[in-house]
Protein backbone atom coordinates (compact mmCIF):
# COMPACT_ATOMS: atom_id res chain seq x y z
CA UNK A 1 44.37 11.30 -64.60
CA UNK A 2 47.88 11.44 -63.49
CA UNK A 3 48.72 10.83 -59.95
CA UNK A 4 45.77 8.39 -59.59
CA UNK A 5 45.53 4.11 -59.82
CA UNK A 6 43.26 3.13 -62.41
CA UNK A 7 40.92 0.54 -61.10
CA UNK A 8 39.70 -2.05 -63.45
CA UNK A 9 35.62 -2.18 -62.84
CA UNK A 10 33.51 -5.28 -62.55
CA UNK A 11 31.86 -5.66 -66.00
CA UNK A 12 29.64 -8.09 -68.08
CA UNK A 13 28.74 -7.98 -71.64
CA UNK A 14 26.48 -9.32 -73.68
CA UNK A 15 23.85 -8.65 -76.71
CA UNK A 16 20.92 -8.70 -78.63
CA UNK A 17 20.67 -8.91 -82.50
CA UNK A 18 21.12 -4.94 -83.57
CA UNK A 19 22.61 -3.91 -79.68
CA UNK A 20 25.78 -4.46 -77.58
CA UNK A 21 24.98 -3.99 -73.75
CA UNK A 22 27.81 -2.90 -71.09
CA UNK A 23 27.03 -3.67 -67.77
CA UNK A 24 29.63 -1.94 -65.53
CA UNK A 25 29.75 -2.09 -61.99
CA UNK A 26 31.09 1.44 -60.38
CA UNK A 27 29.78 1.66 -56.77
CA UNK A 28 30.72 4.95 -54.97
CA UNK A 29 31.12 7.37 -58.26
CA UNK A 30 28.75 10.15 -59.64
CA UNK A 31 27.28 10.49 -62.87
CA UNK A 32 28.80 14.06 -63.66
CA UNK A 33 32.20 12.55 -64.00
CA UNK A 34 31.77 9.63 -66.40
CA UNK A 35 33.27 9.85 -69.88
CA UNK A 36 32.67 7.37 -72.96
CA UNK A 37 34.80 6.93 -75.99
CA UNK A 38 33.31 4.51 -78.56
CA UNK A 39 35.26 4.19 -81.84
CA UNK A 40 34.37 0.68 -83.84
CA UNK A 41 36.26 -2.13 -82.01
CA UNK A 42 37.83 0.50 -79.20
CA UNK A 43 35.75 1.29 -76.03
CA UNK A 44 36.77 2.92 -73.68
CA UNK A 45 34.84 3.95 -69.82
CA UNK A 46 36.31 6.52 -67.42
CA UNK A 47 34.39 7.48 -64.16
CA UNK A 48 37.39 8.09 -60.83
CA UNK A 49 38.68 5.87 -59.89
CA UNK A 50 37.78 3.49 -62.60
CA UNK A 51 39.09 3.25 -66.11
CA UNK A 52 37.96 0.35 -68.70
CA UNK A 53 39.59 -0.25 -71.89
CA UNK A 54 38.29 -3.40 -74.39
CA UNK A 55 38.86 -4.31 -77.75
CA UNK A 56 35.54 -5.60 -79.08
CA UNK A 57 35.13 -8.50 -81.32
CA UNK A 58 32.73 -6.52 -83.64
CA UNK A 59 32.60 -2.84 -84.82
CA UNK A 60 30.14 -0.26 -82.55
CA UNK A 61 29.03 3.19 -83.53
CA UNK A 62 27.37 6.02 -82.21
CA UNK A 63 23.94 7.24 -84.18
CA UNK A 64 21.74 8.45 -81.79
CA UNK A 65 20.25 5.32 -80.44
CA UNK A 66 22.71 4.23 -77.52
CA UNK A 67 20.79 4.29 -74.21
CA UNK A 68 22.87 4.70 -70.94
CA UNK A 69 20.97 3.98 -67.28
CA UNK A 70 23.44 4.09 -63.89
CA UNK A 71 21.26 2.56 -60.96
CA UNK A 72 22.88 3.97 -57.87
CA UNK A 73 21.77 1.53 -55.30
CA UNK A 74 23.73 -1.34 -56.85
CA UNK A 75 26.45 1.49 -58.14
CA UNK A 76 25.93 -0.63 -61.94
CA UNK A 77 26.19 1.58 -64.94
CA UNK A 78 24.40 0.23 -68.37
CA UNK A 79 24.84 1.02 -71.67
CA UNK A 80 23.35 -0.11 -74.53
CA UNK A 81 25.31 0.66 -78.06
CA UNK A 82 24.55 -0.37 -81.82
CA UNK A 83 25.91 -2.66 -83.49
CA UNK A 84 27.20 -1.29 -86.65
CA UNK A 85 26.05 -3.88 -88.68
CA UNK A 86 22.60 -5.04 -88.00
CA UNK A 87 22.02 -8.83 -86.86
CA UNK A 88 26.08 -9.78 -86.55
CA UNK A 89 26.65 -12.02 -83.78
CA UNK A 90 30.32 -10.76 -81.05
CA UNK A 91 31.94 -14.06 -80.54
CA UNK A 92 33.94 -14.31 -76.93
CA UNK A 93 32.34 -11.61 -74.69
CA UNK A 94 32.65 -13.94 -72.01
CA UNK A 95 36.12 -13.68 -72.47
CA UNK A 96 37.10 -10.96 -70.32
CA UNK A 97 40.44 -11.21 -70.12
CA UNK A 98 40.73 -11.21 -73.89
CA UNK A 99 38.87 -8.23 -74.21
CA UNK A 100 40.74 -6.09 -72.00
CA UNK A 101 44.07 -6.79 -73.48
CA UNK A 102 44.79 -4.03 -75.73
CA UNK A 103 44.53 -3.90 -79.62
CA UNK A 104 47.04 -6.51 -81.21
CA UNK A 105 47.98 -8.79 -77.85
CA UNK A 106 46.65 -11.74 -76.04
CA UNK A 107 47.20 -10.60 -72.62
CA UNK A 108 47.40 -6.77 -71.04
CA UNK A 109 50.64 -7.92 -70.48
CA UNK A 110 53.52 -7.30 -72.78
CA UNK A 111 55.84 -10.08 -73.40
CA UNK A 112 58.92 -8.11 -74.53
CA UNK A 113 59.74 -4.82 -72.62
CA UNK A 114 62.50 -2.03 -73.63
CA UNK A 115 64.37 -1.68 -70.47
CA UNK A 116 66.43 1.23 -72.56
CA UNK A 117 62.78 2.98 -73.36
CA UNK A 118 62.08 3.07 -69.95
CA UNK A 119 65.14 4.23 -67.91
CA UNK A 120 65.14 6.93 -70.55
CA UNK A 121 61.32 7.77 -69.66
CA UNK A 122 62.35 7.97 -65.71
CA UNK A 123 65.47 10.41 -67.21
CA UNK A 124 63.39 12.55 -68.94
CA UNK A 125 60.44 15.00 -68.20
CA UNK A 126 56.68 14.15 -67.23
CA UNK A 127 54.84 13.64 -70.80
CA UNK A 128 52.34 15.74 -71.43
CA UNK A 129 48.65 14.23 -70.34
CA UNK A 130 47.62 14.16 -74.27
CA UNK A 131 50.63 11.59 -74.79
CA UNK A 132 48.99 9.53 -71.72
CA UNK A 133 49.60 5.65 -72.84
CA UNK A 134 46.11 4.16 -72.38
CA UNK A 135 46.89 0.90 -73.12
CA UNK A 136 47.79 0.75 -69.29
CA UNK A 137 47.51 -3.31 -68.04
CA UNK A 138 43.98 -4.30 -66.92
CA UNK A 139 43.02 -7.20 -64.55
CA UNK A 140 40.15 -8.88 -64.76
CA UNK A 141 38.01 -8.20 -61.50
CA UNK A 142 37.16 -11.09 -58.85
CA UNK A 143 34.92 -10.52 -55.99
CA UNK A 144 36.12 -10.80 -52.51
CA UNK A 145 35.39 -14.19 -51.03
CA UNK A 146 32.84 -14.22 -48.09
CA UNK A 147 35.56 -15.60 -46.06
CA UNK A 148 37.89 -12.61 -46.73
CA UNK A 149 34.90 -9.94 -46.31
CA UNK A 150 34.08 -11.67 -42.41
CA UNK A 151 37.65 -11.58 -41.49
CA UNK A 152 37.66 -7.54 -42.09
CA UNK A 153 36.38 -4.89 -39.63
CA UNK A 154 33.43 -4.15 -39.92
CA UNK A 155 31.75 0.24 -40.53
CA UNK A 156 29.65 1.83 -42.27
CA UNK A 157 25.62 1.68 -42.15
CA UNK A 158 24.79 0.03 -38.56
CA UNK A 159 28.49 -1.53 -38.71
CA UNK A 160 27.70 -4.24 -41.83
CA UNK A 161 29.89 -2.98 -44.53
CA UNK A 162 33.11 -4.33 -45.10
CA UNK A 163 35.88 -4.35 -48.11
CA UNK A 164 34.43 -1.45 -49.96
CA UNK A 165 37.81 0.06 -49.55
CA UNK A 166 39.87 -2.62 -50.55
CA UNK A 167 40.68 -1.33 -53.57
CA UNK A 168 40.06 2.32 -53.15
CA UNK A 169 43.13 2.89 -51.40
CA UNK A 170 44.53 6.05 -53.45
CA UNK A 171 41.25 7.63 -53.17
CA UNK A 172 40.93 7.13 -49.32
CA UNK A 173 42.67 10.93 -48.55
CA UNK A 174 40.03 12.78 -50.59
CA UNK A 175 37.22 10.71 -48.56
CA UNK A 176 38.30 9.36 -45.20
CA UNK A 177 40.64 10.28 -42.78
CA UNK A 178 41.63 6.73 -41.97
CA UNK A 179 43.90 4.84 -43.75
CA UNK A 180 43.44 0.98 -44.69
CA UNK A 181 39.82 0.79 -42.34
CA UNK A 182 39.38 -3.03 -43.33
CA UNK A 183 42.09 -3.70 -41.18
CA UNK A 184 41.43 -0.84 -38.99
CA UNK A 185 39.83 -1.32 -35.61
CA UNK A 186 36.83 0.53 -33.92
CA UNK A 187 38.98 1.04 -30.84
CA UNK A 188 42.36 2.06 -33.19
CA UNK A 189 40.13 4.82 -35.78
CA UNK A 190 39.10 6.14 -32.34
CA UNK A 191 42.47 6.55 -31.05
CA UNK A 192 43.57 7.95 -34.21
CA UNK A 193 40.41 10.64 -34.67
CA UNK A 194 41.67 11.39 -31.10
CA UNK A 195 45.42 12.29 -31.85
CA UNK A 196 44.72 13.71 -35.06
CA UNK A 197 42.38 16.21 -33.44
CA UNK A 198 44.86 17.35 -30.60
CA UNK A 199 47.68 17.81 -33.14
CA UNK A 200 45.90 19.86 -35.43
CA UNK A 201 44.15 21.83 -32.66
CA UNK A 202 45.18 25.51 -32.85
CA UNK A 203 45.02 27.99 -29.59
CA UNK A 204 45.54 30.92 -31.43
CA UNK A 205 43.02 30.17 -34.37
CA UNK A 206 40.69 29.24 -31.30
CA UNK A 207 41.00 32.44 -29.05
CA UNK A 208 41.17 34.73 -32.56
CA UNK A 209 37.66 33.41 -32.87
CA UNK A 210 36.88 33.80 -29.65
CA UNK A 211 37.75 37.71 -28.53
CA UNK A 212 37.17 38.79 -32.18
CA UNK A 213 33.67 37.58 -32.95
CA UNK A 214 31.53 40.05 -34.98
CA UNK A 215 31.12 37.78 -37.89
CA UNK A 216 30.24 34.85 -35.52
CA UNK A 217 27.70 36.68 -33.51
CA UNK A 218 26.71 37.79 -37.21
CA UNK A 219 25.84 33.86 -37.87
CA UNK A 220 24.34 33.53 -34.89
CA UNK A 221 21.38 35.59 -35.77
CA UNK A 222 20.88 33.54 -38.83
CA UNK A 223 17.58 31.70 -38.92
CA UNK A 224 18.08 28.79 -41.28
CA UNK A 225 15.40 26.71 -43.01
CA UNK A 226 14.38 24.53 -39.66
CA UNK A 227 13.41 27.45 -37.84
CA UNK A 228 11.08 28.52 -40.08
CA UNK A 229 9.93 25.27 -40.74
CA UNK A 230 8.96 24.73 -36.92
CA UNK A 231 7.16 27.99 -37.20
CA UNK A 232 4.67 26.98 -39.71
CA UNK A 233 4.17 23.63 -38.41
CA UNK A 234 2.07 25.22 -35.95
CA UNK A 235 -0.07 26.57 -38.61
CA UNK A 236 -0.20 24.10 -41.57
CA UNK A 237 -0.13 20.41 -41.54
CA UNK A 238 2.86 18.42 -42.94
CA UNK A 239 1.91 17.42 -45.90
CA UNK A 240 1.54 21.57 -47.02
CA UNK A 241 5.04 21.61 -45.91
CA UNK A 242 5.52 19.92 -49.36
CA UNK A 243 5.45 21.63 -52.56
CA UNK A 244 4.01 19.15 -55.41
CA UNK A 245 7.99 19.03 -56.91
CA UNK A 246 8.92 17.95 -53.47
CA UNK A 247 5.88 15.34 -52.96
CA UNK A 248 6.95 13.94 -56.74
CA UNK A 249 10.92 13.14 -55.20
CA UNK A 250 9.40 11.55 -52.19
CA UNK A 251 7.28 9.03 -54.22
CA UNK A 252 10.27 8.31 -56.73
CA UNK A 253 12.74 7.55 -53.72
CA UNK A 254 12.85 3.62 -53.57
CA UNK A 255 12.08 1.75 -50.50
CA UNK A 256 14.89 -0.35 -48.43
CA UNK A 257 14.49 -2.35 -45.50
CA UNK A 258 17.00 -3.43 -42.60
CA UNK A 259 16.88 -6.53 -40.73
CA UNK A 260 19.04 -4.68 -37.80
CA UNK A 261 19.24 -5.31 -33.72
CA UNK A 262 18.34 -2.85 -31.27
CA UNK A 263 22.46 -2.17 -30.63
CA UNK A 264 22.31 -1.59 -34.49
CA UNK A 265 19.55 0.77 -34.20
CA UNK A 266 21.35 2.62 -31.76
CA UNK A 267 24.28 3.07 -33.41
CA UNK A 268 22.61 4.24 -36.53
CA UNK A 269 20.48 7.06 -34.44
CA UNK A 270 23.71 8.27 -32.94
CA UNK A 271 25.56 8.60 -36.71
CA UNK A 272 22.63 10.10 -37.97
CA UNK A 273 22.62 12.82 -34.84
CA UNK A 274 26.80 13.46 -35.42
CA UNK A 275 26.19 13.69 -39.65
CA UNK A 276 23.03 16.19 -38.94
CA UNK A 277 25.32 18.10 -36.64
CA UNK A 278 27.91 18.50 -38.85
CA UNK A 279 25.11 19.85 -41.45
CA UNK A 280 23.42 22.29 -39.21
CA UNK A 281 27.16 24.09 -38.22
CA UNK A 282 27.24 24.32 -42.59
CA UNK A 283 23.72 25.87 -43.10
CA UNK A 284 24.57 28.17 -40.34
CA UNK A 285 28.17 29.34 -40.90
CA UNK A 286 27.35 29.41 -44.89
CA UNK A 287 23.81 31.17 -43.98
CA UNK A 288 22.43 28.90 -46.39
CA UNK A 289 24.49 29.41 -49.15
CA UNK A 290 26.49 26.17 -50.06
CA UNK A 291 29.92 26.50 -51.24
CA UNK A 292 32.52 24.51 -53.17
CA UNK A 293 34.35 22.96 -49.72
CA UNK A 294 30.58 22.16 -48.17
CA UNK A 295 30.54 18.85 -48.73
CA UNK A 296 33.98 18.82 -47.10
CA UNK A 297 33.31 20.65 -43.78
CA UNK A 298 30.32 18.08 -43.59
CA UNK A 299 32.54 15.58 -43.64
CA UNK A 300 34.87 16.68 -41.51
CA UNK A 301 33.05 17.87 -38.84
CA UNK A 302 31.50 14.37 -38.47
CA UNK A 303 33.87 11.53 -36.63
CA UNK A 304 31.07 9.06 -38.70
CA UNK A 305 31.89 10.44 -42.48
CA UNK A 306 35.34 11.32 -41.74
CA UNK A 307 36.59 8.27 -39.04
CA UNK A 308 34.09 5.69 -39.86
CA UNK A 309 33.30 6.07 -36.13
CA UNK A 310 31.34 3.86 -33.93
CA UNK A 311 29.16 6.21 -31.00
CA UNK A 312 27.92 4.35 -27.78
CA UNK A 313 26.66 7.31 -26.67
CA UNK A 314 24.51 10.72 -27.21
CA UNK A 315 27.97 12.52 -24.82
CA UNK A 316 30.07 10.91 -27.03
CA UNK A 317 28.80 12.12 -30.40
CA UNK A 318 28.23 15.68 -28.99
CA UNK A 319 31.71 15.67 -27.13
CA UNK A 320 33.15 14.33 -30.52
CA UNK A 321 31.75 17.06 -32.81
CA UNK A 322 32.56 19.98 -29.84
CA UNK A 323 36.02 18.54 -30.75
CA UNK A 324 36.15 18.24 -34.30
CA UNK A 325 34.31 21.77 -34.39
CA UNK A 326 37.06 23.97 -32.64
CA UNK A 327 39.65 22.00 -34.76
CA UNK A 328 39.05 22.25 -38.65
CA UNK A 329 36.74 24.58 -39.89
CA UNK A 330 37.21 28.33 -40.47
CA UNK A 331 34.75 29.69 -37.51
CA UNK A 332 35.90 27.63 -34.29
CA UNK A 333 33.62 28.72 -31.46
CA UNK A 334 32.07 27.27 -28.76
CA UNK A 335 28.81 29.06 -29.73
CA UNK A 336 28.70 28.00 -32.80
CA UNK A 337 28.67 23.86 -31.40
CA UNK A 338 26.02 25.32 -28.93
CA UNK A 339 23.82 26.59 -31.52
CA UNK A 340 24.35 23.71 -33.97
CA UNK A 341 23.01 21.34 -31.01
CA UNK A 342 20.39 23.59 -31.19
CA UNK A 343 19.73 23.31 -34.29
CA UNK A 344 19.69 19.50 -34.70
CA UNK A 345 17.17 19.51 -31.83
CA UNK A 346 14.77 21.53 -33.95
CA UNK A 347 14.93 19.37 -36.63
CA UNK A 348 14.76 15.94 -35.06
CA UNK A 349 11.66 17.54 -32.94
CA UNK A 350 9.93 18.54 -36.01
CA UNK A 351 10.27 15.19 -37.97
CA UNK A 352 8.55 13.50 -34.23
CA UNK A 353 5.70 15.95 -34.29
């Protein structure tokens, strides 16, 4: 975990006579990377970029009855652990700030600090990871005022998110493109995506691809998933398009609704169009066969993942992705946009038939 800023997660904890529940608030992570450690009064919660250390007021263990549930639509994580003895009653778990201070202090804050210690820390070499000091100063989290959040710019889903980036600002390069988007413009990540694109445009990459294309014209014989799809529609109805595995997902996936204006609308169409582009030019250029730096050329390739941008139009989207296509990815060829616009068309026109 070196290199990164430990972000202190929203949390909440309470009980019930034989259980102690976490509820821990980690919007934007996955599942695969969380890691518990539960040792009596120690707990401690690791999923990047968050990190939460408390000191418990009672002892927890570990016997086979904890229960852990993450609901991804509110990003909260819960876990419910056993009290080690039965029926014992945590005083303070509303105090927060007392429970992340680590073992033996009132505050994550130490009140007398070695100056030698730590000039001859900076003198000598990195530590190891294994001698990593976890007892790293915590703060307790506060929401963003409703004031703060309307004075930000506004991205994301039909332009209504704000502030989720506040504090995920060493974590931005691995996601986004643009740096500090809250205060970001739609008019200055546009001029940026723009600049950024010319520099790292490459006329020798570009006419490599273009005189020496056997393994392009290769992909472009490819007939991905869509095409086949569009085949059989003529022959079956849509719901046989469905195996029963598939039919189960669709009935488990929960149902959200929008209260958004037609200029929303619009905008959300034309993000959808630039994020299925960028997927098509994958399938293709992978022929189906997803790799470890997928979910990177998806991003990208699309100005909405990668620039949090803001299309007006269906030119400016394709123009956009023509751009970002004969810029970054390992096959950069004007073909290769052609048939991914293509492609998209197939697969919008067999979702409206």
């Amino acid at each position: 975990m070196h290199g990164y800023t430990m972000i202190t997660p929203a949390f909440e904890l309470s009980q019930e006579d034989d259980f102690l529940i976490f509820s821990i608030r980690v919007p934007y992570t996955r599942t695969s990377e969380f890691d518990l450690y539960i040792d009596g009064e120690d707990f401690k919660f690791y999923a990047k970029p968050y990190f939460l250390r408390l000191t418990l007021p009672g002892r927890i263990i570990e016997d086979g009855r904890e229960k852990a549930s993450f609901d991804i639509n509110k990003g909260l994580f819960t876990l419910r652990v056993p009290k080690e003895t039965a029926g014992q009653h945590f005083e303070g778990l509303e105090m927060l700030t007392s429970l992340l201070a680590p073992r033996g202090s009132k505050s994550a804050k130490p009140l007398v600090e070695d100056l030698d210690a730590c000039s001859r820390s900076e003198e000598g070499e990195e530590e190891d990871s294994d001698d990593f000091d976890w007892q790293v100063e915590q703060e307790v989290y506060t929401e963003s005022s409703e004031q703060l959040l309307n004075s930000l710019q506004k991205y994301g889903f039909g332009n209504k998110r704000s502030g989720v980036f506040i504090r995920l600002q060493e974590e931005l390069s691995g996601v986004i493109d643009v740096r500090n988007p809250d205060a970001t413009t739609a008019v200055e990540r546009r001029q940026g995506r723009l600049s950024a694109e010319s520099a790292k445009f490459d006329p020798d990459h570009y006419l490599a691809d273009l005189f020496e294309d056997e393994a392009i014209q290769n992909l472009l014989k490819f007939h991905p998933w869509w095409t086949k799809s569009c085949q059989a529609q003529a022959e079956q109805s849509e719901t046989e398009n469905f195996s029963e595995e598939e039919r189960e997902q669709l009935r488990r996936f929960t149902n959200r609704s929008y209260l958004l204006d037609k200029k929303c609308l619009h905008h959300i169409w034309l993000s959808l169009v630039d994020i299925i582009l960028a997927y098509t030019y994958e399938i293709r250029t992978t022929e189906g066969e997803h790799s470890v730096e997928s979910s990177w050329n998806i991003r990208k390739l699309s100005g909405t993942l990668c620039w949090l941008e803001t299309y007006n139009s269906i030119q400016e989207v394709l123009v956009s992705f023509g751009r970002r296509v004969l810029c970054y990815p390992l096959y950069r060829n004007f073909s290769l946009i052609t048939a991914a616009v293509h492609d998209t068309a197939l697969i919008f026109q067999s979702v409206i038939y």
